[in-house]
C-alpha atoms as a PDB file:
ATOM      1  CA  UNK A   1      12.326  31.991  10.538  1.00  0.00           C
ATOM      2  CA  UNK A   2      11.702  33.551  14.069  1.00  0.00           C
ATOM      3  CA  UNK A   3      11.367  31.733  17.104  1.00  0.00           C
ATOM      4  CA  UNK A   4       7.408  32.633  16.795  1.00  0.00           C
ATOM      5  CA  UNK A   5       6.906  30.455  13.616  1.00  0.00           C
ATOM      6  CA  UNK A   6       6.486  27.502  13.566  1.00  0.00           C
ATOM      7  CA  UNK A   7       7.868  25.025  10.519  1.00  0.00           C
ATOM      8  CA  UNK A   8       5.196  24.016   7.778  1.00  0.00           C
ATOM      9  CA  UNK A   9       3.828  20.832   7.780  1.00  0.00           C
ATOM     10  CA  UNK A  10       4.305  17.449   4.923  1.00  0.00           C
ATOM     11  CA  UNK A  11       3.134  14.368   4.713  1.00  0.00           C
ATOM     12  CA  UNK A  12       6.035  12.604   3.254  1.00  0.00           C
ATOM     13  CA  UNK A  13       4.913   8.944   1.725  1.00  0.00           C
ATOM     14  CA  UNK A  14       7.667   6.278   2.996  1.00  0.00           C
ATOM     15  CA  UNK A  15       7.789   2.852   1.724  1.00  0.00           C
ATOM     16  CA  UNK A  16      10.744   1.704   3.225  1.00  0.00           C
ATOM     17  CA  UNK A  17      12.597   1.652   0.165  1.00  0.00           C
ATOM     18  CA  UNK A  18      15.812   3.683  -1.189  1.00  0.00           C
ATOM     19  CA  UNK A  19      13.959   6.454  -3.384  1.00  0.00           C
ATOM     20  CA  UNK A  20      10.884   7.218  -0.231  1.00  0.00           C
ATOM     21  CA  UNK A  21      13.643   7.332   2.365  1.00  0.00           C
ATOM     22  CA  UNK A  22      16.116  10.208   0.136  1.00  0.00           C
ATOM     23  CA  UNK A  23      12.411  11.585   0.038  1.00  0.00           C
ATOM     24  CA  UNK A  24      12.268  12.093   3.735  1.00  0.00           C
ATOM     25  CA  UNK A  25      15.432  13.433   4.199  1.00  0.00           C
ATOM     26  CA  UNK A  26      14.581  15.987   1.464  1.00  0.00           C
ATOM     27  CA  UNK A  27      11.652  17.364   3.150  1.00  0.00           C
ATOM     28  CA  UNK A  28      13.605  17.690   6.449  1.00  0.00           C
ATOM     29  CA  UNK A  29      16.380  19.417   4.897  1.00  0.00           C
ATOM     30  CA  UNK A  30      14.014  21.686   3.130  1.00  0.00           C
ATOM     31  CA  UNK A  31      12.848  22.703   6.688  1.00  0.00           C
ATOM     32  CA  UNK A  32       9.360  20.545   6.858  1.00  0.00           C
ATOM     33  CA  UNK A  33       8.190  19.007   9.930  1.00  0.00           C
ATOM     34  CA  UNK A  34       7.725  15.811   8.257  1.00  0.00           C
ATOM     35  CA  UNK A  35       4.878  13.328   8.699  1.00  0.00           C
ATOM     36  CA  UNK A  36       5.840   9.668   7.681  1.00  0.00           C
ATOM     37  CA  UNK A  37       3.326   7.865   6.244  1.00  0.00           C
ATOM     38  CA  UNK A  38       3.576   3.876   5.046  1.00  0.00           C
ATOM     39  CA  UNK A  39       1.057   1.991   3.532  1.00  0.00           C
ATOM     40  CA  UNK A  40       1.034  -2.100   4.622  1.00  0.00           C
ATOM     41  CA  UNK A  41      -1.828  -2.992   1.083  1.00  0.00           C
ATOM     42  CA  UNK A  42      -0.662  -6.666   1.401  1.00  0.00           C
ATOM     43  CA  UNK A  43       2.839  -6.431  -0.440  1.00  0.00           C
ATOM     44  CA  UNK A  44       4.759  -9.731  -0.458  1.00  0.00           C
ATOM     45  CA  UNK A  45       8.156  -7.882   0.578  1.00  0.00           C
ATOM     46  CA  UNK A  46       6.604  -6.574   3.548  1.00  0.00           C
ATOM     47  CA  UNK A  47      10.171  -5.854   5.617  1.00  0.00           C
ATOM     48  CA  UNK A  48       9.830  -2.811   3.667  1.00  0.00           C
ATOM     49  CA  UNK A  49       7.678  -2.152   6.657  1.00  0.00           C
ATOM     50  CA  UNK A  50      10.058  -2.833   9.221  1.00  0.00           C
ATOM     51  CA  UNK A  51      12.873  -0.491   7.068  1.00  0.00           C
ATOM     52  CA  UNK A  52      10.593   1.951   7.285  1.00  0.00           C
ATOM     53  CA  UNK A  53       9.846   2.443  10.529  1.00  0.00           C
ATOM     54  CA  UNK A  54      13.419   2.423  11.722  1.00  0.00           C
ATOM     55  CA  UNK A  55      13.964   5.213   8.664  1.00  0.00           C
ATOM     56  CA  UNK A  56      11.367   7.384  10.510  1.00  0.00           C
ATOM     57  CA  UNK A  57      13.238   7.416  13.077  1.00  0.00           C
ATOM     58  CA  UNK A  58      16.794   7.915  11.765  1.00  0.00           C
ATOM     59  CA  UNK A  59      15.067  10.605   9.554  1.00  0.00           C
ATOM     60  CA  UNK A  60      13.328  12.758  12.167  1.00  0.00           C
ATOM     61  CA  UNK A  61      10.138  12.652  10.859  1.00  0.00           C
ATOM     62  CA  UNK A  62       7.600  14.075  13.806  1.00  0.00           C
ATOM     63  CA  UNK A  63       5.559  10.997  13.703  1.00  0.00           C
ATOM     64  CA  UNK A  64       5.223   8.029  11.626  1.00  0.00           C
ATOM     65  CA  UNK A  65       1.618   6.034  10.803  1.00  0.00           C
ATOM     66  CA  UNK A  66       1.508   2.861   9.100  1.00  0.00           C
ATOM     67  CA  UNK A  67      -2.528   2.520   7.676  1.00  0.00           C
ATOM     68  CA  UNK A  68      -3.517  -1.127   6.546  1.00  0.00           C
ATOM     69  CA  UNK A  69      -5.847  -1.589   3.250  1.00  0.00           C
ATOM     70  CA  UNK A  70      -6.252  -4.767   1.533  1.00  0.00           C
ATOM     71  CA  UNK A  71      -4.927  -4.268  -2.198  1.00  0.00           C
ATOM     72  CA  UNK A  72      -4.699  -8.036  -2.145  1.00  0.00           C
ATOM     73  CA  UNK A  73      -8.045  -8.586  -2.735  1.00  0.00           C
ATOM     74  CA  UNK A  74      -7.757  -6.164  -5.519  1.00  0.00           C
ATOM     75  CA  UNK A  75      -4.867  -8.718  -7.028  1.00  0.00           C
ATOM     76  CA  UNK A  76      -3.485  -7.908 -10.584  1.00  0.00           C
ATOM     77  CA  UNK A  77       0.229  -7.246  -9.467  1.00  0.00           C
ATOM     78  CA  UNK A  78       2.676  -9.635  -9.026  1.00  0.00           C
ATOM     79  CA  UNK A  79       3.140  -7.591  -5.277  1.00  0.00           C
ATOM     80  CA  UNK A  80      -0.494  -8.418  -4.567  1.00  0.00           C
ATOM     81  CA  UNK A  81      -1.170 -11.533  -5.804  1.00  0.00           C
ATOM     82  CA  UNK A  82       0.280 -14.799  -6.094  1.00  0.00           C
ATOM     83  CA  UNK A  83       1.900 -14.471  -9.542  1.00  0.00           C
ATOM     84  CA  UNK A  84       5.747 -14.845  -9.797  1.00  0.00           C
ATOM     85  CA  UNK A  85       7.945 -11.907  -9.114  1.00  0.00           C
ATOM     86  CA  UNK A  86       9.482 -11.691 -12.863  1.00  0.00           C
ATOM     87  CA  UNK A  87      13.404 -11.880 -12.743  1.00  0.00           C
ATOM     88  CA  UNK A  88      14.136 -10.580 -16.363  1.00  0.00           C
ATOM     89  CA  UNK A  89      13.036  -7.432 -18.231  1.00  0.00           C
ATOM     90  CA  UNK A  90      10.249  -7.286 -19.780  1.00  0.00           C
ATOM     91  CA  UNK A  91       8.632  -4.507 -22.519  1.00  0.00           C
ATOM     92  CA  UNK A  92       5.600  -2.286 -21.610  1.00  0.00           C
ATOM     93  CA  UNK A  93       4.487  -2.273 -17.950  1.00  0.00           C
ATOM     94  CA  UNK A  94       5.017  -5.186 -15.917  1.00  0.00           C
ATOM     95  CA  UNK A  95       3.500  -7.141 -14.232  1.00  0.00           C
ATOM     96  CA  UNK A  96       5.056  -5.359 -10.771  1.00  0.00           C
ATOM     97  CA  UNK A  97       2.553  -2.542 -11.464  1.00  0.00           C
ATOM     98  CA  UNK A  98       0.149  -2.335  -8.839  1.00  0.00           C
ATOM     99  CA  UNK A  99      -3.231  -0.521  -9.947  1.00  0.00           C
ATOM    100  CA  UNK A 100      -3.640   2.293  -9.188  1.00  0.00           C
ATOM    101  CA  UNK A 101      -1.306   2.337  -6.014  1.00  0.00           C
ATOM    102  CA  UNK A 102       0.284   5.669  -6.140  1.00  0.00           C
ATOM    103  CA  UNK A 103      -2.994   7.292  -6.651  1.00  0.00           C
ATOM    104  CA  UNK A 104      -4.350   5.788  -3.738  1.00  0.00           C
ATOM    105  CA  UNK A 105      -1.572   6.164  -1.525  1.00  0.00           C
ATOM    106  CA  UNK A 106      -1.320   9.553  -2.308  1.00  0.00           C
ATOM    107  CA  UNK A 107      -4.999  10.291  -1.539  1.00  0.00           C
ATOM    108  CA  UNK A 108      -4.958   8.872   1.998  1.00  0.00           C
ATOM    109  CA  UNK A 109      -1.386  11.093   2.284  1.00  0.00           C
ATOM    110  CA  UNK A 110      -3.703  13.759   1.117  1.00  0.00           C
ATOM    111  CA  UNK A 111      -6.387  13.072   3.987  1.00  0.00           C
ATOM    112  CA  UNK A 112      -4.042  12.927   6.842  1.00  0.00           C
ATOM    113  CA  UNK A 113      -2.811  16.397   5.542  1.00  0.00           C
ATOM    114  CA  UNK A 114      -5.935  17.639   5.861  1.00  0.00           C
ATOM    115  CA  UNK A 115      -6.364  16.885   9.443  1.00  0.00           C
ATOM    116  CA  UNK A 116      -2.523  17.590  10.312  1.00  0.00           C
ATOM    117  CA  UNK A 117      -3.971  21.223   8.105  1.00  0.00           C
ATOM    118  CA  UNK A 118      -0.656  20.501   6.107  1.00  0.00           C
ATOM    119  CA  UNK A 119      -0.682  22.033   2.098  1.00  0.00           C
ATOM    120  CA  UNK A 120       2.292  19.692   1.121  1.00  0.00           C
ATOM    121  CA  UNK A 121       2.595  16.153   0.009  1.00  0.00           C
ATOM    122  CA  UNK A 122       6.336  14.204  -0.670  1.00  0.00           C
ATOM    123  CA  UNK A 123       6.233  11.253  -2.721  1.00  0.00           C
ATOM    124  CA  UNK A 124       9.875   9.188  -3.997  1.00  0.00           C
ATOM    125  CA  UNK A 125       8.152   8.813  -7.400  1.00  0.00           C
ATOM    126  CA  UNK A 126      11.245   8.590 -10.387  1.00  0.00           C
ATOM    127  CA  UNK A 127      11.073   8.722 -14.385  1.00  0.00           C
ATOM    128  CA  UNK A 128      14.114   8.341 -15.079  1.00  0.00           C
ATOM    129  CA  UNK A 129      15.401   5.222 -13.765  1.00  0.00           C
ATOM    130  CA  UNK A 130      12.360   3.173 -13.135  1.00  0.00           C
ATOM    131  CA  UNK A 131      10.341   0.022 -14.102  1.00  0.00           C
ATOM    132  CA  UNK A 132       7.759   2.088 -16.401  1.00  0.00           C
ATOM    133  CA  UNK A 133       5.162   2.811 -14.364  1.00  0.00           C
ATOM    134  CA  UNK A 134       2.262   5.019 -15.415  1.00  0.00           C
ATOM    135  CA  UNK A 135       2.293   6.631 -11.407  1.00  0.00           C
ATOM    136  CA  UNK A 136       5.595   7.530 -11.378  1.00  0.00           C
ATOM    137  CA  UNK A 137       5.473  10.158 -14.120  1.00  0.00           C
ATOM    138  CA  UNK A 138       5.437  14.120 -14.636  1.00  0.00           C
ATOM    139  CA  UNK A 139       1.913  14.353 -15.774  1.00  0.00           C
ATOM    140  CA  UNK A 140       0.393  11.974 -12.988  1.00  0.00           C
ATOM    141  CA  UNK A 141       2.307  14.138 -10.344  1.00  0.00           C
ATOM    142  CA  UNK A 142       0.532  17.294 -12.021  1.00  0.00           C
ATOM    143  CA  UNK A 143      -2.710  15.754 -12.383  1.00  0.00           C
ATOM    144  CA  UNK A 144      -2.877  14.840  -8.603  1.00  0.00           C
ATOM    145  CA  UNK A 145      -1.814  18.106  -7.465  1.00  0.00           C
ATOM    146  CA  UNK A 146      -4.858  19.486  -9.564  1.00  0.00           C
ATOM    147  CA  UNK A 147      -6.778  16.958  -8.130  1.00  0.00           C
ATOM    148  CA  UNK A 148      -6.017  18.159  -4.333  1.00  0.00           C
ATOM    149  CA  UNK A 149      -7.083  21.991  -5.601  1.00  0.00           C
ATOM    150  CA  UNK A 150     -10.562  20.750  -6.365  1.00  0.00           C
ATOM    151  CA  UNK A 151     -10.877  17.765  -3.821  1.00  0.00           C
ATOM    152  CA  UNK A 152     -10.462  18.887  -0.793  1.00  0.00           C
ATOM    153  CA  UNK A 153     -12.045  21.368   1.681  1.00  0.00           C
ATOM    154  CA  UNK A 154      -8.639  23.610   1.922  1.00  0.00           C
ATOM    155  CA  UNK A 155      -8.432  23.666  -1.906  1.00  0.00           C
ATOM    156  CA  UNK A 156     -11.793  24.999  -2.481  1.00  0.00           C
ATOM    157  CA  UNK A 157     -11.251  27.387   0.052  1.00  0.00           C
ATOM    158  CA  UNK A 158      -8.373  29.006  -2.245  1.00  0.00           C
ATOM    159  CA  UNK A 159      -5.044  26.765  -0.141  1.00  0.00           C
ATOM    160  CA  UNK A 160      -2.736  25.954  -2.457  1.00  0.00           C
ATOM    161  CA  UNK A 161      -1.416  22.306  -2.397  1.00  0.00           C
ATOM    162  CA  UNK A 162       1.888  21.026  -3.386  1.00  0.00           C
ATOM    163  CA  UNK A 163       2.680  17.878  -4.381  1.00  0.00           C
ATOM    164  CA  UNK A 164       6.649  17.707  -4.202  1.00  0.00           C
ATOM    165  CA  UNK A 165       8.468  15.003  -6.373  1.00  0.00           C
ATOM    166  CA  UNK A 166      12.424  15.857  -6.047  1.00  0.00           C
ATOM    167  CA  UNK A 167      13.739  12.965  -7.640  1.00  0.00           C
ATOM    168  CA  UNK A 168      11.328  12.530 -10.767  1.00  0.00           C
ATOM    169  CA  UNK A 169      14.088  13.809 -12.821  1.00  0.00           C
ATOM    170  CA  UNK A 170      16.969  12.067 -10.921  1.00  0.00           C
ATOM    171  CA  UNK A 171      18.862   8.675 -11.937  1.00  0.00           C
ATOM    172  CA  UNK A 172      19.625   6.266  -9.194  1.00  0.00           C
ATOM    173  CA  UNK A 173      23.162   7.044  -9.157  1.00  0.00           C
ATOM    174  CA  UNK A 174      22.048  10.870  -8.413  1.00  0.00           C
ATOM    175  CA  UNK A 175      19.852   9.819  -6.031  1.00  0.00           C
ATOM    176  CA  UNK A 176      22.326   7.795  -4.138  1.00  0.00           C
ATOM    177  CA  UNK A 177      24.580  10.498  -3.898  1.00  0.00           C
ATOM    178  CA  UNK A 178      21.984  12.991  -2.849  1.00  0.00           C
ATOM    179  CA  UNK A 179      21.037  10.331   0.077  1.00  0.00           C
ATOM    180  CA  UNK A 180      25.033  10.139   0.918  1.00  0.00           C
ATOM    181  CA  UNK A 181      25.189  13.909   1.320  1.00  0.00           C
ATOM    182  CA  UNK A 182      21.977  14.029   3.555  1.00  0.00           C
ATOM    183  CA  UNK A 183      23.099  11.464   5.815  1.00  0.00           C
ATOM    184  CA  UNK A 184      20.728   8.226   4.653  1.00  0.00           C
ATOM    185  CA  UNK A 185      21.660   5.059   5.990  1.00  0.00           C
ATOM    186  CA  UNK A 186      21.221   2.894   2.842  1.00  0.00           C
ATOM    187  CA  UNK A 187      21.918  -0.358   4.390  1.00  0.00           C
ATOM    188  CA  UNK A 188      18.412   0.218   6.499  1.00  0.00           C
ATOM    189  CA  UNK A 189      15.981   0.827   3.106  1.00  0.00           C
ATOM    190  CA  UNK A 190      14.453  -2.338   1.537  1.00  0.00           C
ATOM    191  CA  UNK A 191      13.798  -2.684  -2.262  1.00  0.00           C
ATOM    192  CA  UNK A 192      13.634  -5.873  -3.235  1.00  0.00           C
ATOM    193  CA  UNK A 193      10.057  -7.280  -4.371  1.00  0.00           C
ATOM    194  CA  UNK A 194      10.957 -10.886  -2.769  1.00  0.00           C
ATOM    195  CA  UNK A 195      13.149 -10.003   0.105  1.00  0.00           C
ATOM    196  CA  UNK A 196      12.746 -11.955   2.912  1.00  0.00           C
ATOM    197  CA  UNK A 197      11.814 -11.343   6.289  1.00  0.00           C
ATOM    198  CA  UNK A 198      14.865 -10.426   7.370  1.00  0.00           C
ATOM    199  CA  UNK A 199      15.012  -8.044   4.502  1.00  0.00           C
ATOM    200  CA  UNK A 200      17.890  -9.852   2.606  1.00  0.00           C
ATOM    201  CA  UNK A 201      17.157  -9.188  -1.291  1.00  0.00           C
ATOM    202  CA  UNK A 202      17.493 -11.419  -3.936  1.00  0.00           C
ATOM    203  CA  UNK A 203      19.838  -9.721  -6.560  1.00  0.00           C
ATOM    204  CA  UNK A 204      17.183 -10.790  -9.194  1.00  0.00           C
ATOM    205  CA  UNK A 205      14.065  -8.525  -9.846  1.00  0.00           C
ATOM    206  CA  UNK A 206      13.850  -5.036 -11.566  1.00  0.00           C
ATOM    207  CA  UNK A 207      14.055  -3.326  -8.151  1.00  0.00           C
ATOM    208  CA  UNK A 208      17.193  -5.092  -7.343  1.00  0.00           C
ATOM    209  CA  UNK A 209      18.955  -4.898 -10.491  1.00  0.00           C
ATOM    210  CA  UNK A 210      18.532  -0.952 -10.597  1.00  0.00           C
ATOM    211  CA  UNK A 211      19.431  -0.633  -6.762  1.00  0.00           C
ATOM    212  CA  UNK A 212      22.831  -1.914  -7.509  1.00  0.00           C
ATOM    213  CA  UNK A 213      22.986  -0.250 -11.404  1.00  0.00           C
ATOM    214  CA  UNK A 214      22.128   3.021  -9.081  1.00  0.00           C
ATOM    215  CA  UNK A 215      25.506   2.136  -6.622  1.00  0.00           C
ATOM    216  CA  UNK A 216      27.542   0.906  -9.490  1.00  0.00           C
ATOM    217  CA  UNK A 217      27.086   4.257 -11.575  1.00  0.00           C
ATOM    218  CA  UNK A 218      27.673   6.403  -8.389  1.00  0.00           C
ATOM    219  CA  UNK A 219      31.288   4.027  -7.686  1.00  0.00           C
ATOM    220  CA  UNK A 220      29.495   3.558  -3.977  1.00  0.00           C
ATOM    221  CA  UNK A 221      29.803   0.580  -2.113  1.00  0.00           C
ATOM    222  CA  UNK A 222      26.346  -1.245  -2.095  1.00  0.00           C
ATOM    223  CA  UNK A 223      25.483  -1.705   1.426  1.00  0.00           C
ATOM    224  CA  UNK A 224      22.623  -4.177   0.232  1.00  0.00           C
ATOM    225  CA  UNK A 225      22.133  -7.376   2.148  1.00  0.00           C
ATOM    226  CA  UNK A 226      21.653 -10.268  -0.114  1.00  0.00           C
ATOM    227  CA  UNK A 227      19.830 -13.844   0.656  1.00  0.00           C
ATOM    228  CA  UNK A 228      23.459 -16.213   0.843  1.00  0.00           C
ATOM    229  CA  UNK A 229      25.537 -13.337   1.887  1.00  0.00           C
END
């Protein structure tokens, strides 16, 4: 790249969490100027927040924008609503699942690309080791990058989007690894769907128990902070 080009542009969606925060560092490494972009909808763990603004940071993304919506009112999910957080496994699609959340966080990711006249979209989105989530698949990936080609004013114009998943085909124990060798500070990411303000988790939900399934299979250290640690 000469010294007269500039690096492209992504909008990199960052929850705060483990998976979104590998995410960022993969766009950076790739040689994106990365534009963080966190979504406060109402979720009960909202330190995730907090995580992932000090990720931004650590991360070098160019800027970071939190946007507030109101999935709350929406309800259905037990992130959304007041319905407990369930602390065994359950069949199908639980009750975690927020409607429709990827698709709209990926839309507004989409918008602010637009303006920042950015072709590339990052999302932490995982099939492998997941809670079975209809969002975090191949085909929805595909479909929303076909989406961009026909909704949007760059699209119709003939721009090509990309919507970049890198660890859709990863377990948790790769993508712990692939965080060590990029340099992610684990011990800042929140995943826990009940942790508490401080961001302590509570070693019981789906997100927890594959966040330390993820160390455990990759023989790292968990650098998780627990409530009663």
């Amino acid at each position: 790249m000469s010294m007269l080009q500039t690096k492209p542009k992504a909008v990199v969606l960052l929850s705060g969490g483990m998976d979104s925060a590998v995410t960022l560092a993969i766009a950076k490494a790739a040689g994106f100027d990365s534009y963080a972009l966190s979504l406060d909808y109402g979720q009960r763990h909202r330190a995730e927040l907090d995580a992932a603004a000090k990720l931004a940071g650590r991360l070098g993304a160019v800027s970071h924008k939190t946007v507030k919506l109101d999935l709350r009112s929406l309800g259905g999910s037990a992130l959304t609503a007041d319905i407990d957080v369930p602390e065994q496994a359950s069949s199908g699609i639980p009750i975690t699942y927020v409607p429709a959340r990827n698709t709209i966080m990926l839309s507004i990711a989409m918008g602010w690309a637009e303006v920042l006249n950015a072709r590339d979209l990052f999302v932490g989105v995982n099939a492998v080791d997941y809670s079975g989530y209809p969002d975090c698949r191949p085909a929805f990936v595909a479909a929303f990058q076909s989406l961009a080609h026909v909704a949007t004013k760059g699209g119709v114009e003939g721009e090509k989007w990309q919507v970049h998943a890198p660890l859709i085909d990863l377990s948790k124990a790769d993508i712990v690894n692939r965080g060590i060798e990029l340099g992610v500070e684990f011990g800042l990411t929140v995943s826990c769907y009940q942790a508490d303000e401080q961001g302590r988790a509570c070693a019981r939900c789906d997100a927890c128990r594959l966040r330390a399934k993820g160390f455990d299979d990759a023989g790292v250290v968990d650098p998780t902070s627990y409530v009663g640690d």
